[in-house]
C-alpha atoms as a PDB file:
ATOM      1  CA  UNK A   1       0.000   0.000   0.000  1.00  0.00           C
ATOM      2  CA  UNK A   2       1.371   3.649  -0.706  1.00  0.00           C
ATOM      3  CA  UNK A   3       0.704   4.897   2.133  1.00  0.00           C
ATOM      4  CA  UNK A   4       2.044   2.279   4.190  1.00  0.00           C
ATOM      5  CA  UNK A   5       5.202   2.609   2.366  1.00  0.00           C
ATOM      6  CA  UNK A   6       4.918   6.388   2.431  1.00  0.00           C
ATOM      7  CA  UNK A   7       5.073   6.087   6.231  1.00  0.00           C
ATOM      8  CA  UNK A   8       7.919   3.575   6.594  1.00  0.00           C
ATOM      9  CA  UNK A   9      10.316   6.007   4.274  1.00  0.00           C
ATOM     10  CA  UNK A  10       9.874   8.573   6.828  1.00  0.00           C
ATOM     11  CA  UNK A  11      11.043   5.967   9.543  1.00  0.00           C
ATOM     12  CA  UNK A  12      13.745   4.959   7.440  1.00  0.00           C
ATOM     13  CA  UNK A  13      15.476   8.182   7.636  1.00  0.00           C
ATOM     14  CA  UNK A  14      15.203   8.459  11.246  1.00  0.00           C
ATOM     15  CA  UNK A  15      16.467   4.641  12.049  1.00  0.00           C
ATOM     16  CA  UNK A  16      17.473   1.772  10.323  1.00  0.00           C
ATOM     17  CA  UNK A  17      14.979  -1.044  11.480  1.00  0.00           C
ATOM     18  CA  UNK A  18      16.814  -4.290  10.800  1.00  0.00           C
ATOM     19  CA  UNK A  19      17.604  -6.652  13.895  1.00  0.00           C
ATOM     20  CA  UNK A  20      15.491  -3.972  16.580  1.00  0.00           C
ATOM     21  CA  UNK A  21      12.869  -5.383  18.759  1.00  0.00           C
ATOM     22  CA  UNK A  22       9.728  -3.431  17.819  1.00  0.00           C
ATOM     23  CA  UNK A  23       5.822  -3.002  18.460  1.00  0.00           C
ATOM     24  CA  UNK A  24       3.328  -1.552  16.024  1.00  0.00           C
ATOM     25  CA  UNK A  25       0.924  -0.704  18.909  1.00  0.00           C
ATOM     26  CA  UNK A  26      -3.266   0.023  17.436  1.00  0.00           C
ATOM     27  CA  UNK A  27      -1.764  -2.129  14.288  1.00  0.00           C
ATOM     28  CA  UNK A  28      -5.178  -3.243  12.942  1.00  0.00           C
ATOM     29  CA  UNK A  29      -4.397  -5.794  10.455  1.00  0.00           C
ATOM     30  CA  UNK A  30      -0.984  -5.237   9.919  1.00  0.00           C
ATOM     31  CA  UNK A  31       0.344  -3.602   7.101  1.00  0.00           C
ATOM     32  CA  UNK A  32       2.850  -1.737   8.832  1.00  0.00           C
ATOM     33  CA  UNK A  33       3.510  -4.258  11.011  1.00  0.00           C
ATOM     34  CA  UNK A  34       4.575  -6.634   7.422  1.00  0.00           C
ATOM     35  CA  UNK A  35       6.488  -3.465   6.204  1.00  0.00           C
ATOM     36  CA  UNK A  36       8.744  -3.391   9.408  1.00  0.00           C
ATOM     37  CA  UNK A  37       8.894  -7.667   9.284  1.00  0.00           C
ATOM     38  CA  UNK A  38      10.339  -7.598   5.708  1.00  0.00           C
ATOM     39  CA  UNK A  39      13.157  -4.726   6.723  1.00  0.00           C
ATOM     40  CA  UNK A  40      14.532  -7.232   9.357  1.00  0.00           C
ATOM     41  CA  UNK A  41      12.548  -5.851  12.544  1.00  0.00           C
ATOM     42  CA  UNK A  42      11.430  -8.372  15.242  1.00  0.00           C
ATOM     43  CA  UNK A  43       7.905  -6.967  15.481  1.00  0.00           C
ATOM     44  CA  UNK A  44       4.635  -7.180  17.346  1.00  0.00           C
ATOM     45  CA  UNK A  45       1.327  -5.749  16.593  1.00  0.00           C
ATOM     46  CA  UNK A  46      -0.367  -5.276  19.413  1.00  0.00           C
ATOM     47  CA  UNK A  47      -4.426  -4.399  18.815  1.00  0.00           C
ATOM     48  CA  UNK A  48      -7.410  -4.198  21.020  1.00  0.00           C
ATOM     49  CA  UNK A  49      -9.924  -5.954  18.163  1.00  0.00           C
ATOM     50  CA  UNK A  50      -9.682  -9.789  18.425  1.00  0.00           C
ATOM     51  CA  UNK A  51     -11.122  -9.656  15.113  1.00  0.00           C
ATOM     52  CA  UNK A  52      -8.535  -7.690  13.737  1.00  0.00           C
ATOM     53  CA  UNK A  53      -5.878  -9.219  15.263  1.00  0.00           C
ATOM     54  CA  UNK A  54      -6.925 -12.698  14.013  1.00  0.00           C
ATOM     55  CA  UNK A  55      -7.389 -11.067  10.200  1.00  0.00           C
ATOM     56  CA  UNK A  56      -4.117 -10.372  10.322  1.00  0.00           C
ATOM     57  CA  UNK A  57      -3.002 -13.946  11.592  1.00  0.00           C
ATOM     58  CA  UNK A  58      -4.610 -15.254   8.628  1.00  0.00           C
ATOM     59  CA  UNK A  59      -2.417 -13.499   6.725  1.00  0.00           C
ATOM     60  CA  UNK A  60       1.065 -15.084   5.341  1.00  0.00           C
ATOM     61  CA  UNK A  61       4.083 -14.082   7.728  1.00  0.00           C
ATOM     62  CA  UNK A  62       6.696 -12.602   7.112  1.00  0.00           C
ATOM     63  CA  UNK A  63      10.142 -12.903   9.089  1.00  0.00           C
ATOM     64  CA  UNK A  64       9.863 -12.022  12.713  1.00  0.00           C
ATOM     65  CA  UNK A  65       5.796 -10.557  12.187  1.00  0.00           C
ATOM     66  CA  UNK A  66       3.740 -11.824  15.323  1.00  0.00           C
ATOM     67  CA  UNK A  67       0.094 -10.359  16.477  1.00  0.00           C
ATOM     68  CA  UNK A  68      -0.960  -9.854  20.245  1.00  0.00           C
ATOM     69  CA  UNK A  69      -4.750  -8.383  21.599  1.00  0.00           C
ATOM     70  CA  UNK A  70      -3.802  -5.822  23.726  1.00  0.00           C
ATOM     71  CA  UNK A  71      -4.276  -2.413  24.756  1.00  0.00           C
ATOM     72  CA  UNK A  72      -1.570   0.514  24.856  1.00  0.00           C
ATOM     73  CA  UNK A  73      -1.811   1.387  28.405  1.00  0.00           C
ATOM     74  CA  UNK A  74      -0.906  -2.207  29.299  1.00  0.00           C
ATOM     75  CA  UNK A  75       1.220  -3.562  26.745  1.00  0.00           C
ATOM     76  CA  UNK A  76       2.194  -7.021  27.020  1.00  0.00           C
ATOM     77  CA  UNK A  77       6.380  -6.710  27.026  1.00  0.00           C
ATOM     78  CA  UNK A  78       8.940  -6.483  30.194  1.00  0.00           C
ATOM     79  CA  UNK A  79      10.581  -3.381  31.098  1.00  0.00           C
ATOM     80  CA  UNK A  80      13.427  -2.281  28.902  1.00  0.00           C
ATOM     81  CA  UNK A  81      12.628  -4.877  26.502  1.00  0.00           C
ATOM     82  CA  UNK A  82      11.840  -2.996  22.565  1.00  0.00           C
ATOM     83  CA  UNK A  83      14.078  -0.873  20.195  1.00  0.00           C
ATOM     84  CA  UNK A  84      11.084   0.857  18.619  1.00  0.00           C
ATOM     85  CA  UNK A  85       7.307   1.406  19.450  1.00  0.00           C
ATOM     86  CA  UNK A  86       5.254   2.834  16.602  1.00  0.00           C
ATOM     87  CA  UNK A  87       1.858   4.354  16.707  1.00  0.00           C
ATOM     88  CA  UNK A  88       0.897   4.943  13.628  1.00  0.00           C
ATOM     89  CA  UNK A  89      -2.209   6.808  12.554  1.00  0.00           C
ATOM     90  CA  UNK A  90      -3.593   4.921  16.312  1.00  0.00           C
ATOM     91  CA  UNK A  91      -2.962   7.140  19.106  1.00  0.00           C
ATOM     92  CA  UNK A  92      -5.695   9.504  19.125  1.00  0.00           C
ATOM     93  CA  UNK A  93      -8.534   6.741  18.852  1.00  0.00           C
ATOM     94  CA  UNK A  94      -6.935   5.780  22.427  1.00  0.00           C
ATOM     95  CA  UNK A  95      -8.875   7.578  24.494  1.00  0.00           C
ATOM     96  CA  UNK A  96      -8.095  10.450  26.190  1.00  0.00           C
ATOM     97  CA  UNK A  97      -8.378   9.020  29.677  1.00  0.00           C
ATOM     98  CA  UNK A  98      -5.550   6.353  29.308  1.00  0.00           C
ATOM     99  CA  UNK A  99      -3.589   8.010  26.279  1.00  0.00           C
ATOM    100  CA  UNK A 100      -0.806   9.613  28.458  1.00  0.00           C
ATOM    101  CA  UNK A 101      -0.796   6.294  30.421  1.00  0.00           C
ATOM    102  CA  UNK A 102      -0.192   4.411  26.657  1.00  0.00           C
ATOM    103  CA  UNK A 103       2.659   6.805  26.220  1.00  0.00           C
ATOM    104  CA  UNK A 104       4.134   6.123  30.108  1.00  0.00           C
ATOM    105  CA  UNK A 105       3.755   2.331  29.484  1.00  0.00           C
ATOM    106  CA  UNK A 106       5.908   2.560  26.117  1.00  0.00           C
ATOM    107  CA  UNK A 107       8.436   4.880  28.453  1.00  0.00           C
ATOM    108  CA  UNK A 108       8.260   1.507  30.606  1.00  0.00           C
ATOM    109  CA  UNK A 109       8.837  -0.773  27.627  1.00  0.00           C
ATOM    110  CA  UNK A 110      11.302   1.107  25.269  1.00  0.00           C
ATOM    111  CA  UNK A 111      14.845   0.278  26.196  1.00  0.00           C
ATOM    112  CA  UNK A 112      17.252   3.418  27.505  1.00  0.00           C
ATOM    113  CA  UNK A 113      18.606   5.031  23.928  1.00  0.00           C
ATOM    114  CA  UNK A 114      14.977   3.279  22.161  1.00  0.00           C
ATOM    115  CA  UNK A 115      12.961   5.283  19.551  1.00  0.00           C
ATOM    116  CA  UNK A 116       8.883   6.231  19.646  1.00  0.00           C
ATOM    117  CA  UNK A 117       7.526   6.888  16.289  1.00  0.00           C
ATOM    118  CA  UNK A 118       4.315   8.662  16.151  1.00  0.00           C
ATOM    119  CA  UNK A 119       2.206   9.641  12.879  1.00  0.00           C
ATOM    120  CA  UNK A 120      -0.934  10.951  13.275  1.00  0.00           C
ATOM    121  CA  UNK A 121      -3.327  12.453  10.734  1.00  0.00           C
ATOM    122  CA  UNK A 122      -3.855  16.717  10.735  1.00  0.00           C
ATOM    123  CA  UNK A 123      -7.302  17.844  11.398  1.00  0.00           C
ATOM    124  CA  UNK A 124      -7.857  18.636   7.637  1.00  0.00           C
ATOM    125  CA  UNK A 125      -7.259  17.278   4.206  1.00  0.00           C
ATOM    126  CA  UNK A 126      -9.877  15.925   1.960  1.00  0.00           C
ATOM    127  CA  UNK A 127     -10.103  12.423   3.982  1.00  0.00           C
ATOM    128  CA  UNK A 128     -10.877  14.706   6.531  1.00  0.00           C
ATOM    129  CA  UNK A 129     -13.548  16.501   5.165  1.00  0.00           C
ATOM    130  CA  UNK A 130     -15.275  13.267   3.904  1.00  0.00           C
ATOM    131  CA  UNK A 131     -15.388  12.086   7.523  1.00  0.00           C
ATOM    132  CA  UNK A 132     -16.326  15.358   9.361  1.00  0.00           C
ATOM    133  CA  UNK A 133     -20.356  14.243   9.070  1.00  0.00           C
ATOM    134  CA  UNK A 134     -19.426  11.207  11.070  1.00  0.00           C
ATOM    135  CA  UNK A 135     -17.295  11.825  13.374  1.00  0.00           C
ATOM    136  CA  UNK A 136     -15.076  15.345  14.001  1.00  0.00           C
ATOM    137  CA  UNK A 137     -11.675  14.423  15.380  1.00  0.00           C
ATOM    138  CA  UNK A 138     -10.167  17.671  15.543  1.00  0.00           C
ATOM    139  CA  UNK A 139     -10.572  18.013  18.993  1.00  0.00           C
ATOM    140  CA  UNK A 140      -8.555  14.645  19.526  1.00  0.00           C
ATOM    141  CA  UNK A 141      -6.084  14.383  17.268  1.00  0.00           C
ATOM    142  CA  UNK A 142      -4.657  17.967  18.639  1.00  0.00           C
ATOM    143  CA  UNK A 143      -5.014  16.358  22.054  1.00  0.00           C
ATOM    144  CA  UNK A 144      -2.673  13.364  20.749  1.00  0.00           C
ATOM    145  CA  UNK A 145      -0.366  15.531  18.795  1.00  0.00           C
ATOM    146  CA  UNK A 146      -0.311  17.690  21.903  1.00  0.00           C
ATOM    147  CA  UNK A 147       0.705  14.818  24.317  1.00  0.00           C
ATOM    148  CA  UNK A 148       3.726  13.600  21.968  1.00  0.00           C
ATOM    149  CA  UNK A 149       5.086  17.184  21.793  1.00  0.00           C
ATOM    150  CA  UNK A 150       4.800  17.624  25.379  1.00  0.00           C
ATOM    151  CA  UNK A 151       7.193  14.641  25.495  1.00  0.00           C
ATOM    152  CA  UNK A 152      10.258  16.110  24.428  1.00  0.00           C
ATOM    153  CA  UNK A 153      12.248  16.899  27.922  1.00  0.00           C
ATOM    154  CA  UNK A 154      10.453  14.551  29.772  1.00  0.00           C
ATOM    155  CA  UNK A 155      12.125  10.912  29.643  1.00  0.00           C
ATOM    156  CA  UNK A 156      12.172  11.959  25.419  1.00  0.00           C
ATOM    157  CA  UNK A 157      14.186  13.544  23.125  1.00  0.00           C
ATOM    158  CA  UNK A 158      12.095  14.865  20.174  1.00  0.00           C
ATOM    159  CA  UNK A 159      14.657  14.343  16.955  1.00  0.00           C
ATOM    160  CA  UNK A 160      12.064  15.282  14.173  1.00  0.00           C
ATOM    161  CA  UNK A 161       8.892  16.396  13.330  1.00  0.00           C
ATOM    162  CA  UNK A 162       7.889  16.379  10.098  1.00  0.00           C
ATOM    163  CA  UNK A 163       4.553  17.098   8.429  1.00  0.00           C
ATOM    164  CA  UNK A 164       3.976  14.950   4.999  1.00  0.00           C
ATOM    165  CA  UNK A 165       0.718  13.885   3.069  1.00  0.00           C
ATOM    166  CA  UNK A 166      -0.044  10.732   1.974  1.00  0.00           C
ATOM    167  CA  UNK A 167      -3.162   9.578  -0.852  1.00  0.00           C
ATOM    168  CA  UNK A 168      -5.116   6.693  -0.357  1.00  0.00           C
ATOM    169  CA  UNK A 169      -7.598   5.379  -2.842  1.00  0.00           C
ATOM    170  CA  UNK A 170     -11.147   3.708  -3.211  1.00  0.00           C
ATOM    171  CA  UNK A 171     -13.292   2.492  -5.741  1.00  0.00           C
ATOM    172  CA  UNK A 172     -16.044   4.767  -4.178  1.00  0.00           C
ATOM    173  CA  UNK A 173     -17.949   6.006  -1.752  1.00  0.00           C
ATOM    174  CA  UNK A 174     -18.783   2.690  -0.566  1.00  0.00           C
ATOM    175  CA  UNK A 175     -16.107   1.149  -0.238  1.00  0.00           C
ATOM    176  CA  UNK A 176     -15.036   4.532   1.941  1.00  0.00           C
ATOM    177  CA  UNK A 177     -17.778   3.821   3.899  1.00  0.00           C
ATOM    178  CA  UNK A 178     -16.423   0.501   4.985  1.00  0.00           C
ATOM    179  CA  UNK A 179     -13.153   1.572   5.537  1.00  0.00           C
ATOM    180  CA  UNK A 180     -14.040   4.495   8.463  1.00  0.00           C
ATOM    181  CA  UNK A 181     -16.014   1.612  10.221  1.00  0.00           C
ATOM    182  CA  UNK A 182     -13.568  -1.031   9.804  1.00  0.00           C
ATOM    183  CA  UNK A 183     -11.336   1.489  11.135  1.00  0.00           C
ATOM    184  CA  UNK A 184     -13.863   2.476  14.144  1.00  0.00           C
ATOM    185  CA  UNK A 185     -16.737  -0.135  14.160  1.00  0.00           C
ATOM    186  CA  UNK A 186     -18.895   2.310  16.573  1.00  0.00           C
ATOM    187  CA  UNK A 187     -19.112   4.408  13.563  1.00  0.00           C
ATOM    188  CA  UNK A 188     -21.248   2.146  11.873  1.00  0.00           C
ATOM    189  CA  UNK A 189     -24.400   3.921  12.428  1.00  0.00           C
ATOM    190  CA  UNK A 190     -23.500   7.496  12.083  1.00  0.00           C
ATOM    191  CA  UNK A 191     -22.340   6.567   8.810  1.00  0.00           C
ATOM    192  CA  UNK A 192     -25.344   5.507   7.374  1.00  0.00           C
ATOM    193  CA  UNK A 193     -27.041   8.497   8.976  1.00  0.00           C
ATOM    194  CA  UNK A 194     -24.571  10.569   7.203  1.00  0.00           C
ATOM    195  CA  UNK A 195     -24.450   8.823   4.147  1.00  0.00           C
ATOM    196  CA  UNK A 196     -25.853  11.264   1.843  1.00  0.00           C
ATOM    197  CA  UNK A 197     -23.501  13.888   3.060  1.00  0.00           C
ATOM    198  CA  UNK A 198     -20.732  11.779   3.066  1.00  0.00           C
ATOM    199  CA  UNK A 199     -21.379  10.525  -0.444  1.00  0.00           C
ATOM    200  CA  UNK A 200     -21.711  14.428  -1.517  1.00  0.00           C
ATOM    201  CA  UNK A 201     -18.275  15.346   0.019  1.00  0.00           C
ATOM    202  CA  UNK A 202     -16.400  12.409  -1.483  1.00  0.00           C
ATOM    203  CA  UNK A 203     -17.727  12.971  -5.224  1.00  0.00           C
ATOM    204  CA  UNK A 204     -16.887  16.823  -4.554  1.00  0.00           C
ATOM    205  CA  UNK A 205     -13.236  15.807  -3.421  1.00  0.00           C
ATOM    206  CA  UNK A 206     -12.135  12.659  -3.960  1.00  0.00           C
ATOM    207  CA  UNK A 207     -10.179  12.391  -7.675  1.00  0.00           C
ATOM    208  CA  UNK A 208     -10.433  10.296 -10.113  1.00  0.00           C
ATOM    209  CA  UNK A 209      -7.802   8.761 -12.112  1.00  0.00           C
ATOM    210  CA  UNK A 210      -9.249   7.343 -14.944  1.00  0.00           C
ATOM    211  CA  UNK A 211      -8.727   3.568 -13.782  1.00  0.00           C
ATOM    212  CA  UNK A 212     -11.508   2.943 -11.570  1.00  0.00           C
ATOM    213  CA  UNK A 213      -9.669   4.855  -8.334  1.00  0.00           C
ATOM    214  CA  UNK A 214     -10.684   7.794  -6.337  1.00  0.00           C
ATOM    215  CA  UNK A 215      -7.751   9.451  -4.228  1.00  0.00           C
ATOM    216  CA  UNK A 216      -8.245  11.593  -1.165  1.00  0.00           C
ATOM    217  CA  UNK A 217      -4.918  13.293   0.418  1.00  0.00           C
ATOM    218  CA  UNK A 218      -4.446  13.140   4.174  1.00  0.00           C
ATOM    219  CA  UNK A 219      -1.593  15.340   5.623  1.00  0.00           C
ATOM    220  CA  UNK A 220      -0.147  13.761   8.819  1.00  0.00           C
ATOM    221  CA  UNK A 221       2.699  14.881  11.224  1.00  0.00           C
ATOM    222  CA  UNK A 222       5.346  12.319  12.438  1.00  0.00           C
ATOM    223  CA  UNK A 223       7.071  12.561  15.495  1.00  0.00           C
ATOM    224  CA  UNK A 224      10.151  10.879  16.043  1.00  0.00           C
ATOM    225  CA  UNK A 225      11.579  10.923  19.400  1.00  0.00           C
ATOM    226  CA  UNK A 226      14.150   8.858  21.595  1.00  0.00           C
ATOM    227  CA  UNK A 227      13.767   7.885  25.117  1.00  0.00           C
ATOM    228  CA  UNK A 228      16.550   9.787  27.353  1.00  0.00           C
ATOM    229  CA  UNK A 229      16.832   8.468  30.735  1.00  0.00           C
END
């Protein structure tokens, strides 16, 4: 997936990722999770949905790839024990009552000198836009972006930030639809409450190619940061 790989370029030039111990923590079914496998990482996706976390069993491993249910305030590794934690495009659906415990418990896992990698999507951007009827995160992603920033002086070391956009494409406004409540199941009936709206924002944004695919941009902001103490 492009934006999968889009994502693991930007990591690339921050660390190289063969040999480490690493986590993709809110991995869903594991695309980055692969990405980082096939590099040479030891990695774990760690997910909350059983049913996502046993989609991406099914899949075909590759190298070191392994899937745990788990949550990000309680991750299932010893102290000291990971090279890299990643939360990518995941921390601001943890909610806002455990997400600075999520980032202490990576503090807890990463070892001294280990990396946190955080992308999260802006609060605009045409995937935005098509998903504002449903559900406005605005309010939370800022509060996620917030926390991470917040980290730098405090057990962190912020080496980048970086702002980048990434496309993804559908096949319509359908298939849209699925995606925002694979991604967030409690969405499910909002959507169709929204549909109309939804389905007028997507054929006012979303562009086509020519082959059957309609691309919506999403900028994002990665944070890169190492733990200091």
């Amino acid at each position: 997936m492009a934006s999968i790989d889009r994502h693991i370029r930007h990591l690339l030039d921050e660390t190289d990722v063969e040999g480490l111990a690493a986590a993709d923590i809110g991995c869903g079914t594991g695309g980055f999770v692969r990405a980082l496998a096939v590099l040479g990482a030891d990695v774990t996706g760690i997910e909350i949905d059983a049913g996502k976390v046993a989609a991406a069993d099914r899949q075909p491993k590759v190298g070191s790839e392994r899937y745990r249910e788990g949550r990000g305030e309680a991750l299932p590794f010893p102290d000291n024990s990971l090279d890299l934690a990643c939360f990518v495009f995941s921390l601001h659906h943890v909610p806002d009552a455990v997400r600075a415990d999520a980032i202490a418990e990576v503090g807890r896992v990463l070892k001294p000198g280990g990396r946190l990698h955080v992308v999260d999507p802006l609060p605009e951007g045409d995937m935005s836009e098509v998903l504002r009827p449903v559900e406005d995160e605005t309010a939370v992603r800022r509060a996620a972006q917030n926390l991470v920033e917040a980290q730098d002086g405090r057990g962190y070391r912020l080496l980048k930030r970086e702002v980048y956009a990434i496309d993804r494409w559908f096949p319509g406004v359908e298939a849209y639809l699925e995606r925002i409540v694979m991604t967030v199941p409690e969405r499910a009936a909002r959507a169709e409450t929204a549909r109309p709206e939804v389905a007028a924002r997507f054929k006012r944004l979303a562009r086509p190619d020519g082959e059957g695919r309609f691309w919506l941009s999403q900028p994002c902001v990665m944070f890169h940061l190492q733990r200091s103490d």
